[in-house]
Protein backbone atom coordinates (compact mmCIF):
# COMPACT_ATOMS: atom_id res chain seq x y z
CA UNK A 1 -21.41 24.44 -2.28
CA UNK A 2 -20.38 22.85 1.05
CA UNK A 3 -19.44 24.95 3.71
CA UNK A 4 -15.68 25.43 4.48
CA UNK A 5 -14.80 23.67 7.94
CA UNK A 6 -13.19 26.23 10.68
CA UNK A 7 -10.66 22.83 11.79
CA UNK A 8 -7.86 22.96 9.63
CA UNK A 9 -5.80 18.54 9.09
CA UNK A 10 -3.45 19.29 12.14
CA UNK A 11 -6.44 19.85 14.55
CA UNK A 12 -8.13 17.29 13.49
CA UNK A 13 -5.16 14.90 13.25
CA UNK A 14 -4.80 16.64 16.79
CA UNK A 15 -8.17 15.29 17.81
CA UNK A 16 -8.48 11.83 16.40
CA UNK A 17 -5.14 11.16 17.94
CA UNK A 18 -6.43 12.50 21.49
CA UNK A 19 -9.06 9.06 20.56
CA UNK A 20 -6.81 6.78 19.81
CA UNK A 21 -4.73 7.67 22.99
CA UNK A 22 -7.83 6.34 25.08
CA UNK A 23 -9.63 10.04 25.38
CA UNK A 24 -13.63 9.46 24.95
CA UNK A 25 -15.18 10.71 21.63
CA UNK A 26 -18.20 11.86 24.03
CA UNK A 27 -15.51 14.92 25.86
CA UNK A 28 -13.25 15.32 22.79
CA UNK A 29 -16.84 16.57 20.82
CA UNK A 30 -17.89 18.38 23.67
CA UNK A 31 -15.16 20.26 24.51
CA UNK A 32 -14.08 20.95 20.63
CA UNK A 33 -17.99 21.56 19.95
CA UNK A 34 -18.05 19.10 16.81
CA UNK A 35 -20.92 16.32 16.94
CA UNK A 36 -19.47 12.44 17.60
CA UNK A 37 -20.50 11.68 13.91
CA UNK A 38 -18.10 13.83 12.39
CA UNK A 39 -15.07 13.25 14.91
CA UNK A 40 -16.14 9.08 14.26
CA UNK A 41 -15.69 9.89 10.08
CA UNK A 42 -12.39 11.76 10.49
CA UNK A 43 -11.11 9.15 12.22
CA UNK A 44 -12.03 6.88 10.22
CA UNK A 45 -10.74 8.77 6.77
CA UNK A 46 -7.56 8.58 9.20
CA UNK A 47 -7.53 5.34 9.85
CA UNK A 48 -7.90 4.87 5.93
CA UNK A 49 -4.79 7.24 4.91
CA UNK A 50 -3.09 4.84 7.12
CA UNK A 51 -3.52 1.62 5.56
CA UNK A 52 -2.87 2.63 2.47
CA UNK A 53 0.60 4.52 3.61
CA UNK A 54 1.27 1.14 5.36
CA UNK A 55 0.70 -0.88 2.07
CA UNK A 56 3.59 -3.00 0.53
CA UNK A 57 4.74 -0.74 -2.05
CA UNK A 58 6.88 -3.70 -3.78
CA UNK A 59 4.00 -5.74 -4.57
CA UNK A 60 2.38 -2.55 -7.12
CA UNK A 61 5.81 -3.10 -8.75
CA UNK A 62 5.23 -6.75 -9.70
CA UNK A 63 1.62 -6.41 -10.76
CA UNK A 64 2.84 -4.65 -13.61
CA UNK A 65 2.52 -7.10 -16.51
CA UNK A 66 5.67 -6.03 -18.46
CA UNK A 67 7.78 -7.65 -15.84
CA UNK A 68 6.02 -10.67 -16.04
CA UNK A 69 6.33 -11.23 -19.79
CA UNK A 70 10.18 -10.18 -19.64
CA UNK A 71 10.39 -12.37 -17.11
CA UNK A 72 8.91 -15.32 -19.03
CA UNK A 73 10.82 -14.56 -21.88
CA UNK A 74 14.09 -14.16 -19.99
CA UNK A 75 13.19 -17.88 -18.74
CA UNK A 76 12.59 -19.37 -22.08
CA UNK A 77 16.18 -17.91 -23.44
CA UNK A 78 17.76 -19.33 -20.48
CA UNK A 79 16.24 -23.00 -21.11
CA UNK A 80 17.06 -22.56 -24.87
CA UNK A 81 20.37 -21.99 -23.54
CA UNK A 82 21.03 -24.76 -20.90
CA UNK A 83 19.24 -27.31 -23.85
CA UNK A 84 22.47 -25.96 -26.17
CA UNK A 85 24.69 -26.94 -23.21
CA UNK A 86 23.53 -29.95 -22.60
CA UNK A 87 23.46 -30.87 -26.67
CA UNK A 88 26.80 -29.85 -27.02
CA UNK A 89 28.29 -31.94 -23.68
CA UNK A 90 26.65 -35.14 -24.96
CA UNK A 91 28.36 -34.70 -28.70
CA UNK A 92 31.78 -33.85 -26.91
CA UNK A 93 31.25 -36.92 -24.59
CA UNK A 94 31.07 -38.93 -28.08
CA UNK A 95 34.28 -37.50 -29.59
C-alpha cells in the first residue's frame, strides 16, 4: 500500500499555482521539500482536471445516438408532410 501524502489538494493546488504565476519549480521544491518530479506530475494532473472542466459540455449531449435517430425521423415526417402539401395544392390548383 502506497504511502499517504502529508500535502493535502489545497496545498498542492496552492503550489502548482505559485508555478503557473512565474515562481521556479527549482525554489517552490526546495522550500516545500518535495522533489521537482512530483511538483511537475501534480501540475500536470492539474493541468488535466482543467481541460476536461473546460470541455464543451453540449457536444456529450449530441453524441448521444437517440437524438440523432429522433431527429431523422422527425425529418422524414416533416417531408412526408410538406409532399401532402404540395399534392394537395396542385389538385386544388386543378379544381
Amino acid at each position: 500500500m502506497g504511502k499517504k501524502s502529508k500535502f493535502s489538494a489545497d496545498i498542492k493546488y496552492a503550489l502548482v499555482l505559485e508555478g503557473l504565476k512565474g515562481k521556479s519549480a527549482v525554489s517552490i521544491c526546495r522550500e516545500y521539500g518535495i522533489s521537482e518530479s512530483q511538483y511537475y506530475r501534480w501540475r500536470d494532473e492539474a493541468l488535466n482536471s482543467m481541460r476536461s472542466g473546460l470541455e464543451d459540455k453540449r457536444k456529450k449531449e449530441w453524441k448521444d445516438k437517440s437524438w440523432e435517430a429522433e431527429r431523422g425521423r422527425l425529418v422524414k415526417m416533416i417531408g412526408e408532410q410538406q409532399l401532402i402539401i404540395d399534392i394537395q395544392k396542385k389538385i386544388s390548383e386543378t379544381l
